[in-house]
PDB file of N, CA and C in Angstrom:
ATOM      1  N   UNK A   1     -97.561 -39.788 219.347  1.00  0.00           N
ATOM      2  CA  UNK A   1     -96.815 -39.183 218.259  1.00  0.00           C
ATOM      3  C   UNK A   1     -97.468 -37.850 217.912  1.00  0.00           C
ATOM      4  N   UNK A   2     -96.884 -36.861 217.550  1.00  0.00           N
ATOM      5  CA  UNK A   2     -96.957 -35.536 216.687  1.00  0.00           C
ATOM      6  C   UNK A   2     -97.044 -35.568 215.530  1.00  0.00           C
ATOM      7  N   UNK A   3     -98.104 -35.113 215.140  1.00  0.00           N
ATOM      8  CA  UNK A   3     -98.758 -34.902 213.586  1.00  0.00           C
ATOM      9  C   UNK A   3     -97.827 -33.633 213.298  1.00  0.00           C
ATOM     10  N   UNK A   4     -97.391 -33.537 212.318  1.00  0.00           N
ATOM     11  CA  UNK A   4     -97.533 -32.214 211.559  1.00  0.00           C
ATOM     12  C   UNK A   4     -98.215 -32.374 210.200  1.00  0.00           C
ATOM     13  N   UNK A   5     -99.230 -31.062 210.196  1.00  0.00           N
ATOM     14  CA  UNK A   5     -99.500 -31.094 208.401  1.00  0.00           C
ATOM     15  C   UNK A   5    -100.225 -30.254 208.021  1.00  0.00           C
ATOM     16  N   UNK A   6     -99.152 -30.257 206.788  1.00  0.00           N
ATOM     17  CA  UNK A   6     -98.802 -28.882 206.092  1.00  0.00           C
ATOM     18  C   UNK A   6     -99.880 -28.892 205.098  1.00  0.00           C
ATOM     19  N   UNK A   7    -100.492 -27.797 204.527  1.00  0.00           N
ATOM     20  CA  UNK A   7    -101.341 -27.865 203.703  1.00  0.00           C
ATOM     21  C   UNK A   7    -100.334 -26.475 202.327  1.00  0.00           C
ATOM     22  N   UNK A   8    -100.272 -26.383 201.536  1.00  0.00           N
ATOM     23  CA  UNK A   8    -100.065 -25.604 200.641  1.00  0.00           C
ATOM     24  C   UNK A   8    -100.545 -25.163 199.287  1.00  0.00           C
ATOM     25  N   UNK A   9    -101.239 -23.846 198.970  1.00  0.00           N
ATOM     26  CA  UNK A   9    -101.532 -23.561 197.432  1.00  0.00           C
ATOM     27  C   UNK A   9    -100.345 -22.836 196.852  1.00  0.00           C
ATOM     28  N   UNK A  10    -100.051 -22.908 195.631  1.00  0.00           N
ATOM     29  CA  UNK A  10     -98.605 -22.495 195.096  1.00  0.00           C
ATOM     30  C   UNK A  10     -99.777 -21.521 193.945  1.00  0.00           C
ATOM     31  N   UNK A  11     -98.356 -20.416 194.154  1.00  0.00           N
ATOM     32  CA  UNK A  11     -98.723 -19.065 192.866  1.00  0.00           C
ATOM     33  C   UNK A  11     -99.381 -19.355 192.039  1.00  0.00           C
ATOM     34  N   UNK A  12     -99.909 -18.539 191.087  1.00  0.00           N
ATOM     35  CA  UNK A  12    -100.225 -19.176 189.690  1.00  0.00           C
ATOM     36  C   UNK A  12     -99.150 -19.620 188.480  1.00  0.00           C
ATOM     37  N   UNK A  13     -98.116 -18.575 189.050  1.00  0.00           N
ATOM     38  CA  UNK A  13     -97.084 -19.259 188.051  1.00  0.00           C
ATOM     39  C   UNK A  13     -95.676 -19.782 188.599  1.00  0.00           C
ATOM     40  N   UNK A  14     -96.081 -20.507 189.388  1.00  0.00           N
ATOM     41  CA  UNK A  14     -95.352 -21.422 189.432  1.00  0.00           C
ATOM     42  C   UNK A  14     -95.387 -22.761 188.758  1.00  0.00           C
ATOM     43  N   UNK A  15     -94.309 -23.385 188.103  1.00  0.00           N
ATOM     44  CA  UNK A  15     -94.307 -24.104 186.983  1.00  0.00           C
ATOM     45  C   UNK A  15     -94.247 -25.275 187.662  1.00  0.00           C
ATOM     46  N   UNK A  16     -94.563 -26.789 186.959  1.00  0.00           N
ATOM     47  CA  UNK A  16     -94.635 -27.599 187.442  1.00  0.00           C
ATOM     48  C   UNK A  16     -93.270 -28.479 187.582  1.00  0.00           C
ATOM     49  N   UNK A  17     -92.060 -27.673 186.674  1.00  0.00           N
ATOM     50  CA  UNK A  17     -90.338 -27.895 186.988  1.00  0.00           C
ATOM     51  C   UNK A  17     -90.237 -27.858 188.332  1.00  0.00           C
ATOM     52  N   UNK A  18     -90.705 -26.605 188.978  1.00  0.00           N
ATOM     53  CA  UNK A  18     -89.965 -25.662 190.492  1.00  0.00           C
ATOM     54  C   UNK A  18     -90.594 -26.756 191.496  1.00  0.00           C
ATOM     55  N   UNK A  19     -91.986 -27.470 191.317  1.00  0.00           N
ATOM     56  CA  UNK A  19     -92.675 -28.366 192.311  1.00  0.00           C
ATOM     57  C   UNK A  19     -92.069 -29.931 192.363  1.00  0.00           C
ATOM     58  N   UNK A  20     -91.429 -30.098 191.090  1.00  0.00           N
ATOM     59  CA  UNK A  20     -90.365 -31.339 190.868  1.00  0.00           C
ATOM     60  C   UNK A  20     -89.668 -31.280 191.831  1.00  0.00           C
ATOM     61  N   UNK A  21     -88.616 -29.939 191.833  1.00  0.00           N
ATOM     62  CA  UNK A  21     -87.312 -29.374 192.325  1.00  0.00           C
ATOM     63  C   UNK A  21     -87.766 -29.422 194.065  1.00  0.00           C
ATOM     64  N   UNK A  22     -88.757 -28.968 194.243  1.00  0.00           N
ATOM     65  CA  UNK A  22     -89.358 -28.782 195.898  1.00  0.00           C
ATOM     66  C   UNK A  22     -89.273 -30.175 196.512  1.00  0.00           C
ATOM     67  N   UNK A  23     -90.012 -30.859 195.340  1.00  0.00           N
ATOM     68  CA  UNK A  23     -90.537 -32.473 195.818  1.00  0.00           C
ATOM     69  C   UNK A  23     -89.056 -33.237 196.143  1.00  0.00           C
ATOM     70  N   UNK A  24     -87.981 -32.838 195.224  1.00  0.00           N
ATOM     71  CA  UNK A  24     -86.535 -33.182 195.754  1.00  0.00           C
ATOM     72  C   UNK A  24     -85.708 -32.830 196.582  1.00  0.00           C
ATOM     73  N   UNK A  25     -86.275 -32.003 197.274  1.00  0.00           N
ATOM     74  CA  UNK A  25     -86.258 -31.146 198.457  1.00  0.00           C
ATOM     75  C   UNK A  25     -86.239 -31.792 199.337  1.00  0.00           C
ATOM     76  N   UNK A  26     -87.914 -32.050 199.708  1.00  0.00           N
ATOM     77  CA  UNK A  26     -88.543 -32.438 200.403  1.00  0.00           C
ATOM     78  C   UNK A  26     -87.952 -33.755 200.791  1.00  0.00           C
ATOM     79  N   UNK A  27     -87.761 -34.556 199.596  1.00  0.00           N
ATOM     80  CA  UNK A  27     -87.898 -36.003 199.714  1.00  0.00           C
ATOM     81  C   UNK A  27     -86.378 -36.549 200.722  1.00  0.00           C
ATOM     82  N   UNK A  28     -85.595 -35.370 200.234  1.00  0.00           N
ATOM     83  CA  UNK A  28     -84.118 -35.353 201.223  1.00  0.00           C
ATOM     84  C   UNK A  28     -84.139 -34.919 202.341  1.00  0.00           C
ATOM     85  N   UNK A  29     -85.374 -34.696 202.936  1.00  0.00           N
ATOM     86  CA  UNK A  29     -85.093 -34.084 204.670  1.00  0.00           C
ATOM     87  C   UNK A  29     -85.028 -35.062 205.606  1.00  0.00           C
ATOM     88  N   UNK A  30     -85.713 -36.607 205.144  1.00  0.00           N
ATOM     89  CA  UNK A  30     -85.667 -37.214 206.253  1.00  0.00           C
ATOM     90  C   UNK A  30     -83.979 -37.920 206.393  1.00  0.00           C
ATOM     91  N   UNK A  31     -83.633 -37.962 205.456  1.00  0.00           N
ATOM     92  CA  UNK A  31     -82.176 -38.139 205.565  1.00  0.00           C
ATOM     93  C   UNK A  31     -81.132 -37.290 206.369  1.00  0.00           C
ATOM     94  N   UNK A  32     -81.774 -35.873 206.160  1.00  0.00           N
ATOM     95  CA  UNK A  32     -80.881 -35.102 206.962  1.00  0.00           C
ATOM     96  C   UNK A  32     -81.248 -34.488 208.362  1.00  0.00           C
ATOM     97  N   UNK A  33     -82.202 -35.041 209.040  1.00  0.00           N
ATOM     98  CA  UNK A  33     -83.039 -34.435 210.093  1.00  0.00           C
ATOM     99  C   UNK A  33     -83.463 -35.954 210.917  1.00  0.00           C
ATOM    100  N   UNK A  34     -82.899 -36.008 211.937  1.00  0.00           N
ATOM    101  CA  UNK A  34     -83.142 -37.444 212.363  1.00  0.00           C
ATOM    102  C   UNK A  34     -84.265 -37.180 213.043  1.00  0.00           C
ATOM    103  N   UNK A  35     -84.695 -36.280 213.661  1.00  0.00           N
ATOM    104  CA  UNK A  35     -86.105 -36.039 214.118  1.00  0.00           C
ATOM    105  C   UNK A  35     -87.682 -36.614 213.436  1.00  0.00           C
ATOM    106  N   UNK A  36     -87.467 -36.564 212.423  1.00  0.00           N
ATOM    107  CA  UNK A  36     -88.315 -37.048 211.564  1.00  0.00           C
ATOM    108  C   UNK A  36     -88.920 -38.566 211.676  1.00  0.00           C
ATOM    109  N   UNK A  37     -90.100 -38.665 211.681  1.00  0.00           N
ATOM    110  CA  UNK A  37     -90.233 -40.830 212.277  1.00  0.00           C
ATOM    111  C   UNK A  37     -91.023 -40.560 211.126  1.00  0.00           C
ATOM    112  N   UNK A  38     -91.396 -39.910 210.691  1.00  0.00           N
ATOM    113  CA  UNK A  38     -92.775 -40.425 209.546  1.00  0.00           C
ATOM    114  C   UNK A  38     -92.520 -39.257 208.466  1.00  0.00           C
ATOM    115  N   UNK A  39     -93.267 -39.657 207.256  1.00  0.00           N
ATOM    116  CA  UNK A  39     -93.455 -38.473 206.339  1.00  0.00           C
ATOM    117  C   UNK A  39     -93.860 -39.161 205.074  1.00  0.00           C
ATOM    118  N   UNK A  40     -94.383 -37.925 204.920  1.00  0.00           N
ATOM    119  CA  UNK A  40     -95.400 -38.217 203.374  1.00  0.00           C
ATOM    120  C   UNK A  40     -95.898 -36.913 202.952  1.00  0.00           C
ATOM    121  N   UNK A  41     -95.581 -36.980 201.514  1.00  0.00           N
ATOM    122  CA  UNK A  41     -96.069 -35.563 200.717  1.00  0.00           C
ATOM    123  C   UNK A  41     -96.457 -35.845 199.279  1.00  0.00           C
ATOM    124  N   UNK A  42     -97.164 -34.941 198.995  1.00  0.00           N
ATOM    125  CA  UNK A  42     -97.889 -34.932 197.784  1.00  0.00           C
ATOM    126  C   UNK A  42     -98.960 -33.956 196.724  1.00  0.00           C
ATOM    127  N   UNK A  43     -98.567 -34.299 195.726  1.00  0.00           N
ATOM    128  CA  UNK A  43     -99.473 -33.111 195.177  1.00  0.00           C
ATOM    129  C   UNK A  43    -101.409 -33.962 195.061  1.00  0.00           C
ATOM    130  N   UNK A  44    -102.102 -32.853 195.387  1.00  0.00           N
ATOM    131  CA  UNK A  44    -103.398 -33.215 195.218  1.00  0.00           C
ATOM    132  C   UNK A  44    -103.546 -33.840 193.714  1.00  0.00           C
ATOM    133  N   UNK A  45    -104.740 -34.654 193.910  1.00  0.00           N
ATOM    134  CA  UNK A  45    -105.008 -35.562 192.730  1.00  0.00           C
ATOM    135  C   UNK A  45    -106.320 -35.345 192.525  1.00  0.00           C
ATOM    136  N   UNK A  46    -107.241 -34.514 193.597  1.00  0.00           N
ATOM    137  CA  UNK A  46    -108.887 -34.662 192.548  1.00  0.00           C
ATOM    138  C   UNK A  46    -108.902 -33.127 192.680  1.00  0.00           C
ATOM    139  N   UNK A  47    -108.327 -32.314 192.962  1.00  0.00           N
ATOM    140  CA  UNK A  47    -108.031 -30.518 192.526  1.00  0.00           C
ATOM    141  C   UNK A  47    -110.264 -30.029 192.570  1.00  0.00           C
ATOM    142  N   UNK A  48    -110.477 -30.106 193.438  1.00  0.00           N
ATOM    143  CA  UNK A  48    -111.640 -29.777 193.539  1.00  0.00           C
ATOM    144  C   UNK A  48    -111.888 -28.464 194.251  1.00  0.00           C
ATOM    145  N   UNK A  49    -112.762 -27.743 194.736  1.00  0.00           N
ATOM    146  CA  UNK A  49    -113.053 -26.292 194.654  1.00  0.00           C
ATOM    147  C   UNK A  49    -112.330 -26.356 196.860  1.00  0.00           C
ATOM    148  N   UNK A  50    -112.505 -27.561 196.824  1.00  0.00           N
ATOM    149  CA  UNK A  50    -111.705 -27.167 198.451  1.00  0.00           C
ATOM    150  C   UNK A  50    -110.227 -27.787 198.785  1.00  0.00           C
ATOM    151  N   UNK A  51    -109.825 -28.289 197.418  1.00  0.00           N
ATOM    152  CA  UNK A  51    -108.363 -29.129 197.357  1.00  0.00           C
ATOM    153  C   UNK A  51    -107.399 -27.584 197.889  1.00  0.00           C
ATOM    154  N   UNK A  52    -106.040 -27.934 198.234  1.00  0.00           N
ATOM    155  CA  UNK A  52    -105.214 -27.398 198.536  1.00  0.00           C
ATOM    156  C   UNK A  52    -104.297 -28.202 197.248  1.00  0.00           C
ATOM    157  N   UNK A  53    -103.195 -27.626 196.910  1.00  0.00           N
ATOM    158  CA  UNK A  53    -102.198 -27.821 195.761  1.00  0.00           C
ATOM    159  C   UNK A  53    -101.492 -29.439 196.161  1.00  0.00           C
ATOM    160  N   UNK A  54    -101.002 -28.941 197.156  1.00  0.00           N
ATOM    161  CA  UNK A  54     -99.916 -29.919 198.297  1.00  0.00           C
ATOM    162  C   UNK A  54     -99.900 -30.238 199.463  1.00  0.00           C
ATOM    163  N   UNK A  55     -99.526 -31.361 200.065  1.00  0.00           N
ATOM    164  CA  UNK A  55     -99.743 -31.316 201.544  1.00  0.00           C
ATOM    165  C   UNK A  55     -98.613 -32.407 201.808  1.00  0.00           C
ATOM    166  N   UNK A  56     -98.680 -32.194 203.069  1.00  0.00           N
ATOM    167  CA  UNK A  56     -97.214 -33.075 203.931  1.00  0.00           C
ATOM    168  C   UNK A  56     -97.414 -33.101 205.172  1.00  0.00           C
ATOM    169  N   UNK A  57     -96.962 -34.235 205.756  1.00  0.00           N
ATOM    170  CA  UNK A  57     -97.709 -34.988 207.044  1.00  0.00           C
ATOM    171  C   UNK A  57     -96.153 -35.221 207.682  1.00  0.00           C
ATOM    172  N   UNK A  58     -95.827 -35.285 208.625  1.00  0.00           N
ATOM    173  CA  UNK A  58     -94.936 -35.626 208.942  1.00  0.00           C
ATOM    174  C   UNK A  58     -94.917 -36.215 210.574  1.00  0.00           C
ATOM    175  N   UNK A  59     -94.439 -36.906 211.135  1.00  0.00           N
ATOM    176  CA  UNK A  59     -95.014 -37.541 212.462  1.00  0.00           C
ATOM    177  C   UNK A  59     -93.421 -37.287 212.948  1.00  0.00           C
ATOM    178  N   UNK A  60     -93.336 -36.967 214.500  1.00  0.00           N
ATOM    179  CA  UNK A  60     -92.421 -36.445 215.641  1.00  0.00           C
ATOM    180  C   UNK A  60     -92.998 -36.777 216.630  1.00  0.00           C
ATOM    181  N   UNK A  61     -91.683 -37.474 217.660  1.00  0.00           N
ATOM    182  CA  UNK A  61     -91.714 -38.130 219.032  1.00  0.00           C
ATOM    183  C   UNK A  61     -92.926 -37.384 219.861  1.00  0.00           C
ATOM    184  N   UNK A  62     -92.501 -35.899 219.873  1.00  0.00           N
ATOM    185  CA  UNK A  62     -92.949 -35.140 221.378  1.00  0.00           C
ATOM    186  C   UNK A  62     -92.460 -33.816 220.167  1.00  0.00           C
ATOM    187  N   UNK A  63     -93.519 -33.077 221.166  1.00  0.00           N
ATOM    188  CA  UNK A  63     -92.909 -30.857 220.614  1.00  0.00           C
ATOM    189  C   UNK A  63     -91.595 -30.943 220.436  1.00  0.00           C
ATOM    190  N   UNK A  64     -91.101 -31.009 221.381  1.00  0.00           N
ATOM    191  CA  UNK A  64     -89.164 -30.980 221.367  1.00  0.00           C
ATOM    192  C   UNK A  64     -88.637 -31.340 219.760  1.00  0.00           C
ATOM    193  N   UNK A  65     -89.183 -32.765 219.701  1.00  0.00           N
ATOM    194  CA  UNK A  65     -88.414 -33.205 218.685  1.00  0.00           C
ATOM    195  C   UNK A  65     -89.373 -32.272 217.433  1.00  0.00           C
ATOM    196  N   UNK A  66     -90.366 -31.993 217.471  1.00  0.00           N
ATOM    197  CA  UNK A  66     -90.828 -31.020 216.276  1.00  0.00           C
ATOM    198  C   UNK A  66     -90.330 -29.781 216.046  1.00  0.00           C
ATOM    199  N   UNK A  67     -90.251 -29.016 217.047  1.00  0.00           N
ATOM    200  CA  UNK A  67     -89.360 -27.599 217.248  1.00  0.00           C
ATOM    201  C   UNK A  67     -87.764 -27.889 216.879  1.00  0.00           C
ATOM    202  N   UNK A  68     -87.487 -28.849 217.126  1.00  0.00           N
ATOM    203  CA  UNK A  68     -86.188 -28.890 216.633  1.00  0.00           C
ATOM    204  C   UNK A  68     -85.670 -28.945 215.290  1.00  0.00           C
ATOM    205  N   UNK A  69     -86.762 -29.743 214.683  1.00  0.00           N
ATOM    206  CA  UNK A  69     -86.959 -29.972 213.887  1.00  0.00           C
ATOM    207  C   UNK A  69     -87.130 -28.566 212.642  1.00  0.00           C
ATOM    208  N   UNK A  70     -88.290 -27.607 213.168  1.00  0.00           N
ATOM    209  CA  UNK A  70     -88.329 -26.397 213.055  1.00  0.00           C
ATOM    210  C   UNK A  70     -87.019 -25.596 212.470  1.00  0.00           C
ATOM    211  N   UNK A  71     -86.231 -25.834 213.846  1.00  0.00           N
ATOM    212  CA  UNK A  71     -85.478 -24.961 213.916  1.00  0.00           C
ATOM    213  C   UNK A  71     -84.057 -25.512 212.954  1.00  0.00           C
ATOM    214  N   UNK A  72     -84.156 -26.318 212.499  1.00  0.00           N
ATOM    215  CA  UNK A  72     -83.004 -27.152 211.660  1.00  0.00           C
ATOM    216  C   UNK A  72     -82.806 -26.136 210.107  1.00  0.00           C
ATOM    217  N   UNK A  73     -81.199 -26.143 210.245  1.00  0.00           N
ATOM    218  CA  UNK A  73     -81.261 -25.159 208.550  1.00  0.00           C
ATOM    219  C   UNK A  73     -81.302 -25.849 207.306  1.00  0.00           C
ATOM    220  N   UNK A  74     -81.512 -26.843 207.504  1.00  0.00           N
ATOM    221  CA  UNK A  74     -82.213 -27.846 206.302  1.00  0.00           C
ATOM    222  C   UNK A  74     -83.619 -27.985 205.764  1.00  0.00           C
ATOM    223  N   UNK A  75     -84.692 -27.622 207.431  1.00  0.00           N
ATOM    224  CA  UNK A  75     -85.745 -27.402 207.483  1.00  0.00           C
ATOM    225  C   UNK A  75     -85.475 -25.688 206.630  1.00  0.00           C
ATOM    226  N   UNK A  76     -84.905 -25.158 207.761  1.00  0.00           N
ATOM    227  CA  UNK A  76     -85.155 -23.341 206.857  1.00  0.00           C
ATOM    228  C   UNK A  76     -85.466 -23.191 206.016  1.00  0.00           C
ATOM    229  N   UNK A  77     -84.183 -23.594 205.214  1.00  0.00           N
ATOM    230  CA  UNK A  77     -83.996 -23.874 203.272  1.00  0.00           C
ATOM    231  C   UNK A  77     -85.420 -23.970 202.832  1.00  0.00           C
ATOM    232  N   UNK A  78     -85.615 -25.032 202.890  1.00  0.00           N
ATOM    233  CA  UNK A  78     -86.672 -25.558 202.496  1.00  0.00           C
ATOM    234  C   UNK A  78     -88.204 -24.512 202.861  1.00  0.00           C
ATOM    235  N   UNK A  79     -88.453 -24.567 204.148  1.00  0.00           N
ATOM    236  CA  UNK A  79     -89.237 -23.056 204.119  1.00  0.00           C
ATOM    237  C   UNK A  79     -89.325 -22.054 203.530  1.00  0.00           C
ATOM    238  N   UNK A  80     -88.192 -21.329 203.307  1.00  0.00           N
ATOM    239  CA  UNK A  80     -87.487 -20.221 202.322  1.00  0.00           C
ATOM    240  C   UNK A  80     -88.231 -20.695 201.190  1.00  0.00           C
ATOM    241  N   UNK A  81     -87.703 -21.784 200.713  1.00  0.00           N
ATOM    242  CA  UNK A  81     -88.222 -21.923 199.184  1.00  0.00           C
ATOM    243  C   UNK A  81     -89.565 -21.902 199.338  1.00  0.00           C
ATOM    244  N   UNK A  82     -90.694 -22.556 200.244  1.00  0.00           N
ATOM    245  CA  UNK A  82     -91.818 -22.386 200.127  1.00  0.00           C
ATOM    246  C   UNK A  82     -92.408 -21.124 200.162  1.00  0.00           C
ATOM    247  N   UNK A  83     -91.992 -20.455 200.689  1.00  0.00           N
ATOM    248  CA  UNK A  83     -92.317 -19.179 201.179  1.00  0.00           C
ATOM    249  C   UNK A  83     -91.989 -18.063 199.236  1.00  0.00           C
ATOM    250  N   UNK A  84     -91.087 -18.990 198.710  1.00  0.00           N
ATOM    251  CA  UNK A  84     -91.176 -18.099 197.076  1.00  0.00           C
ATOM    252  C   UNK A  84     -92.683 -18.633 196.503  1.00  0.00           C
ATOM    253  N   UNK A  85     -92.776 -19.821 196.489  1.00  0.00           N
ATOM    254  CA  UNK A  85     -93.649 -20.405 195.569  1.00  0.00           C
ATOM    255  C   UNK A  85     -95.182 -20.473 196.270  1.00  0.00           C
ATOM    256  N   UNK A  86     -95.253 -20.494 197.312  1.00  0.00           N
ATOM    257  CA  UNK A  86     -96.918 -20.373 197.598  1.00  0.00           C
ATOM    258  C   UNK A  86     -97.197 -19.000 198.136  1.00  0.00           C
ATOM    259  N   UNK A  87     -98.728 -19.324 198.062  1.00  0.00           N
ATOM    260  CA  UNK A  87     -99.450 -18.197 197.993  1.00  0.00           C
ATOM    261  C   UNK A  87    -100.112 -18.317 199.206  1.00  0.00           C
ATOM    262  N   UNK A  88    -100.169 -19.212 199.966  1.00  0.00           N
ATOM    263  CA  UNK A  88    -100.842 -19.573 201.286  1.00  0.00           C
ATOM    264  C   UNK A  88    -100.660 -20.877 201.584  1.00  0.00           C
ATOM    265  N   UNK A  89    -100.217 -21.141 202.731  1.00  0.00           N
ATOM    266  CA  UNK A  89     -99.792 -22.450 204.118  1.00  0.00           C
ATOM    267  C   UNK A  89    -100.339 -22.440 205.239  1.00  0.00           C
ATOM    268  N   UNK A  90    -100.809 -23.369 205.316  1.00  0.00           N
ATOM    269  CA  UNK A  90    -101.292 -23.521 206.499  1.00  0.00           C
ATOM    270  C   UNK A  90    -101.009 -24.501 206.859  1.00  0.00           C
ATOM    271  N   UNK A  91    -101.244 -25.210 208.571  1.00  0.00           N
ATOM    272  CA  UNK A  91    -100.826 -26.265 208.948  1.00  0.00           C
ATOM    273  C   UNK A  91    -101.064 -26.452 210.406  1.00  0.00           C
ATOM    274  N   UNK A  92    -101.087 -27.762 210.612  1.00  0.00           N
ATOM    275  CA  UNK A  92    -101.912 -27.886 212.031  1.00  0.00           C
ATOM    276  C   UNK A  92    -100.548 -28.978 212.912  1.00  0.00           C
ATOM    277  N   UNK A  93    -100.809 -28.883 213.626  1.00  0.00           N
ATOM    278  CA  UNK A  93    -100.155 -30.342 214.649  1.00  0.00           C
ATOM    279  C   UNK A  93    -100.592 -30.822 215.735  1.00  0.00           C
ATOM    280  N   UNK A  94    -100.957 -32.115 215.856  1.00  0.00           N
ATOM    281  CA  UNK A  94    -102.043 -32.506 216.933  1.00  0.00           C
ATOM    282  C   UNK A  94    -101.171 -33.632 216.986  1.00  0.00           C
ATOM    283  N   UNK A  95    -101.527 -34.479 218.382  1.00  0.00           N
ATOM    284  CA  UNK A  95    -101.599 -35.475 218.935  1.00  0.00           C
ATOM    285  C   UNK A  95    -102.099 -37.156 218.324  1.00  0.00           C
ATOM    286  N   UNK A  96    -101.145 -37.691 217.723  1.00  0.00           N
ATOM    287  CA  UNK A  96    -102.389 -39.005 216.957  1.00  0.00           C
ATOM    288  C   UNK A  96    -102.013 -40.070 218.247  1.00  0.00           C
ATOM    289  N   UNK A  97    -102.913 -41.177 218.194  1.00  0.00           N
ATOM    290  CA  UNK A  97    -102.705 -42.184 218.961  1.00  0.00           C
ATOM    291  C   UNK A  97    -103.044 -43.688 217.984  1.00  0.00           C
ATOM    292  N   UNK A  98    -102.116 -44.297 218.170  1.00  0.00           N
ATOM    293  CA  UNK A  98    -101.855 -45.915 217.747  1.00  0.00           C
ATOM    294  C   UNK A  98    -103.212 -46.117 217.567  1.00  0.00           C
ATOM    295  N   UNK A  99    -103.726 -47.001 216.638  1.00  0.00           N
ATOM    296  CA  UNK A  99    -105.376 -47.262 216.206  1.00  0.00           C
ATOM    297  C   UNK A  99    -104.730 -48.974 216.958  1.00  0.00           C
ATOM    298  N   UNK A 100    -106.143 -49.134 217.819  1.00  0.00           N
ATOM    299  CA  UNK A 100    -105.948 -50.577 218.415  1.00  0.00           C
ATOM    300  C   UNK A 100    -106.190 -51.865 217.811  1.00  0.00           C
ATOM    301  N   UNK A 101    -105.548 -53.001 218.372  1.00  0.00           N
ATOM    302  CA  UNK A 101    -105.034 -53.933 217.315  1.00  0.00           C
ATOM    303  C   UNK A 101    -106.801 -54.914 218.304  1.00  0.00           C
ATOM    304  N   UNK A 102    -106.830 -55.383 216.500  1.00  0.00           N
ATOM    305  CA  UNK A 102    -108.039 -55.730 216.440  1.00  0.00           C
ATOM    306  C   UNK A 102    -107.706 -57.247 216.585  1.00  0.00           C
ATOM    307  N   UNK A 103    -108.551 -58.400 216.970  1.00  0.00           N
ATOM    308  CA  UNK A 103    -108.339 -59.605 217.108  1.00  0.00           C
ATOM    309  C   UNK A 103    -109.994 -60.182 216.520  1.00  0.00           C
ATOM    310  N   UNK A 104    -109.864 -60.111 215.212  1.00  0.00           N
ATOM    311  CA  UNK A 104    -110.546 -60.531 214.056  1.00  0.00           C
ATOM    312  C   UNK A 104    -110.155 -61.706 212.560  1.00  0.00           C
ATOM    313  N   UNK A 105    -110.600 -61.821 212.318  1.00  0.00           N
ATOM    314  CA  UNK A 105    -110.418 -62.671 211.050  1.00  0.00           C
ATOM    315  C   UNK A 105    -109.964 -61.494 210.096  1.00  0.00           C
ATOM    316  N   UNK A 106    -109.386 -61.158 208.764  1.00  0.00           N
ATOM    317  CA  UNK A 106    -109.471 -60.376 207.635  1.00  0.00           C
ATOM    318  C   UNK A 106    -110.249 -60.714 206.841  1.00  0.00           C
ATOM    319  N   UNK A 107    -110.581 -61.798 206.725  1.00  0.00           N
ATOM    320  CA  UNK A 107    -111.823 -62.311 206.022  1.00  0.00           C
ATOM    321  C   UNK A 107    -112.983 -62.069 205.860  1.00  0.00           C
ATOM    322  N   UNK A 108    -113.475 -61.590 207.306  1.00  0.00           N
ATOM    323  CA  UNK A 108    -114.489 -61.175 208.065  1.00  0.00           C
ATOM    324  C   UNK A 108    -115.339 -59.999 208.112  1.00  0.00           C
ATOM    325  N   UNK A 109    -114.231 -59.233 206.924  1.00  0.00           N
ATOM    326  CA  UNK A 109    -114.276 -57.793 206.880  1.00  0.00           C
ATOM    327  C   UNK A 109    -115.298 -57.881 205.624  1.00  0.00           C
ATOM    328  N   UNK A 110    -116.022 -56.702 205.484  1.00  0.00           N
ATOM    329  CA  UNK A 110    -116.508 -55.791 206.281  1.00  0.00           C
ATOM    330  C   UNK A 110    -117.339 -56.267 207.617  1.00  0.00           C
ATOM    331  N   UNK A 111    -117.250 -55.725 208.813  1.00  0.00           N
ATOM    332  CA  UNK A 111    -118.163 -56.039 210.069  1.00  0.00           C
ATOM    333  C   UNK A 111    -119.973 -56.118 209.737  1.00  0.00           C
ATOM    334  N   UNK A 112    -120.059 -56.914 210.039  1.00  0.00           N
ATOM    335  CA  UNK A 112    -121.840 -56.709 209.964  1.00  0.00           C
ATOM    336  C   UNK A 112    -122.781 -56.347 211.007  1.00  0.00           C
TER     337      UNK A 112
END
């Protein structure tokens, strides 16, 4: 699977209405973008001197289905608007792989 993830700091004045309005945005793409297998977004919660504002993860088959994804005018929109309200984005996309299935007790946990 394909990682995407987005990191974002928003203006200073941008209000915390317009990040509501984004978050309803956001929350409607996987509905309209079948490309999409995963997703998750959110505003930071411990705002510390290396926090970023927002971030969003989103998981895709293969490139194809991410670029397409890209290139979708639902995706645009939504860019557009980011592109009013932050002040810097960044974002990476890598390769994740399935974490292997363990044949343990849960009980057992933590390992010693």
């Amino acid at each position: 699977m394909l990682q995407h993830v987005v990191l974002m700091t928003f203006k200073p004045e941008v209000r915390s209405e317009e990040i509501d309005a984004l978050e309803r945005l956001l929350d409607d793409l996987p509905n309209r973008i079948v490309e999409i297998q995963t997703y998750e977004f959110g505003r930071d919660v411990l705002r510390s001197a290396r926090s970023w504002d927002f971030a969003l993860v989103a998981g895709f088959a293969n490139l194809d289905t991410l670029q397409r994804y890209q290139r979708h005018p639902d995706h645009l929109a939504v860019a557009a608007r980011l592109g009013d309200l932050c002040r810097q984005i960044v974002c990476v996309d890598f390769e994740s792989k399935p974490l292997p299935v363990v044949d343990r007790d849960p009980l057992e946990w933590p390992l010693r």
